[in-house]
Protein backbone atom coordinates (compact mmCIF):
# COMPACT_ATOMS: atom_id res chain seq x y z
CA UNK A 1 166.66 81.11 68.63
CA UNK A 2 164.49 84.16 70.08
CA UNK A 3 161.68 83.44 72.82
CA UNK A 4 158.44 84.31 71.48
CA UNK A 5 155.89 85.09 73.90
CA UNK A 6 151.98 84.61 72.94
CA UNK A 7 149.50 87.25 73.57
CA UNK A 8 148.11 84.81 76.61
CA UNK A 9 152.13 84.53 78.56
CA UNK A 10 152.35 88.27 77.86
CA UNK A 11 148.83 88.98 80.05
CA UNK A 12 149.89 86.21 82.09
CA UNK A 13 152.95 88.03 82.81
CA UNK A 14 151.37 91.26 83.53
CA UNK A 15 149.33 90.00 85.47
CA UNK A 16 151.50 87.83 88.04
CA UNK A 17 153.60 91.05 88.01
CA UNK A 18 150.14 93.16 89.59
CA UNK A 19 149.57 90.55 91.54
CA UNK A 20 153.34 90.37 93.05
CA UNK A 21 153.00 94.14 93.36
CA UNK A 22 150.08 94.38 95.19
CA UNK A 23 150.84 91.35 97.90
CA UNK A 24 154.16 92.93 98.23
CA UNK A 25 153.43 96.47 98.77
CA UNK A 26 153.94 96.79 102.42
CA UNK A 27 157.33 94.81 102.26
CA UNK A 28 158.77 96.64 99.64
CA UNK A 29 157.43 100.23 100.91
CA UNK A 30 159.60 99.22 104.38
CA UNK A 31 162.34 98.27 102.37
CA UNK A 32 162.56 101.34 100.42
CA UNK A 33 161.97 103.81 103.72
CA UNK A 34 164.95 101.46 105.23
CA UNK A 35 167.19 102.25 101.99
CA UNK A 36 166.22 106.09 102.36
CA UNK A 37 166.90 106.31 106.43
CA UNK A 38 169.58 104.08 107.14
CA UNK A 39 173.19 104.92 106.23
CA UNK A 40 174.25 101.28 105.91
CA UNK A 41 171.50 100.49 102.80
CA UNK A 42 172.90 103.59 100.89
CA UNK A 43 174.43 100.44 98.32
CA UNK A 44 170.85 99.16 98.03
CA UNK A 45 169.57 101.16 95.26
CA UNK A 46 172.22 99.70 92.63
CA UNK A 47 171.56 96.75 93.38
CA UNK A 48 168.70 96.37 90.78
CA UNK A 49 170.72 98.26 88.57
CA UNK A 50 173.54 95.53 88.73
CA UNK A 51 171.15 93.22 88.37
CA UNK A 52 169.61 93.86 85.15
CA UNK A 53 173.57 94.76 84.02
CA UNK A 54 174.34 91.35 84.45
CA UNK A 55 171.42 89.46 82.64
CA UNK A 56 172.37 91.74 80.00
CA UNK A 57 175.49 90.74 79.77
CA UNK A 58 174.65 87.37 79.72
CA UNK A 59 171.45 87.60 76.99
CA UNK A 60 172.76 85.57 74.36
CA UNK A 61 173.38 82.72 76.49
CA UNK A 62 170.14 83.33 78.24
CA UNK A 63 168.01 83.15 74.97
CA UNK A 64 169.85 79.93 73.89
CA UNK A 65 168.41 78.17 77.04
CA UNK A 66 165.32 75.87 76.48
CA UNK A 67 162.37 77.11 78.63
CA UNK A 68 161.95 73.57 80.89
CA UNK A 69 159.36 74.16 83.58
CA UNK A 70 160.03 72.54 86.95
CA UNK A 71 157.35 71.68 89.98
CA UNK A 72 160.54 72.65 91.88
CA UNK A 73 159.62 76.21 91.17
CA UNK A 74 155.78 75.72 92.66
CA UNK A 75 157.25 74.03 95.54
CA UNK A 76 159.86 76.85 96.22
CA UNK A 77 156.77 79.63 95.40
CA UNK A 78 154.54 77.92 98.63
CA UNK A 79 156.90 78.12 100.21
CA UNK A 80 157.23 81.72 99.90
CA UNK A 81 153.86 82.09 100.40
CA UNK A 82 153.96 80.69 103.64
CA UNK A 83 156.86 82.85 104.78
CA UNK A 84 155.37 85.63 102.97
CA UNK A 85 151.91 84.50 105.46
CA UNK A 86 154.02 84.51 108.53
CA UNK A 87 155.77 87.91 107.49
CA UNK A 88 152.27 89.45 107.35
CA UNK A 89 150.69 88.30 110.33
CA UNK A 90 154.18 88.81 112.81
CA UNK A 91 154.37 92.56 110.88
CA UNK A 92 157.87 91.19 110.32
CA UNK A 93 158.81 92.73 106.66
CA UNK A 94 162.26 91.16 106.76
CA UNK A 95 160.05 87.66 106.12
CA UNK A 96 157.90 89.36 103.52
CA UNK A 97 160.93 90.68 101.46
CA UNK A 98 162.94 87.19 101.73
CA UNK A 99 159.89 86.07 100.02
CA UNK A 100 159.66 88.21 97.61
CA UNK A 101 163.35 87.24 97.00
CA UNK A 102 162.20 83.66 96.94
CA UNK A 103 159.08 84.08 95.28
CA UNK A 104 160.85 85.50 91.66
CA UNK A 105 163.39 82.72 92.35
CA UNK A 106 160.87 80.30 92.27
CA UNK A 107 159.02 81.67 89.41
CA UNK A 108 161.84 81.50 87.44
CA UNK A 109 162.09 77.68 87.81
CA UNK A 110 158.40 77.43 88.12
């Protein structure tokens, strides 16, 4: 069984993506100077890397999962809007990037 995405999830995809990149800008600028400067992030930049590495490695059993929204998700993706929120207004970019963290996580369930 292969997922196959309409014309409409694919634009819907695209844009959510614009969207998340645009919100996010600031956070993820800070967290890429803090990768650059700091010794102790050096490790950061595989990271992503890994990441797609191990969905790969695990694509046949992904694409035999059944797609089965959850409200879960939406409750997990105000939630990091509102931490997202309180990252912007404090200037704290640690909040905005756990958000980002648990803003994919959510729209994953979601």
């Amino acid at each position: 069984m292969r997922w196959r995405l309409s014309n409409l999830q694919v634009l819907g995809l695209v844009v959510i993506s614009v969207l998340l990149l645009f919100a996010y800008w600031n956070g993820v600028a800070d967290m890429l100077y803090r990768w650059n400067t700091k010794e102790e992030y050096g490790y950061a930049y595989f990271l992503p890397v890994i990441s797609v590495w191990l969905i790969w490695q695990k694509r046949n059993d992904l694409v035999q999962v059944s797609f089965q929204p959850s409200w879960f998700g939406v409750v997990v993706v105000l939630a990091a809007g509102l931490l997202f929120f309180l990252g912007e207004i404090a200037t704290t970019y640690t909040l905005v990037q756990y958000s980002l963290v648990l803003c994919l996580l959510g729209l994953a369930y979601a």
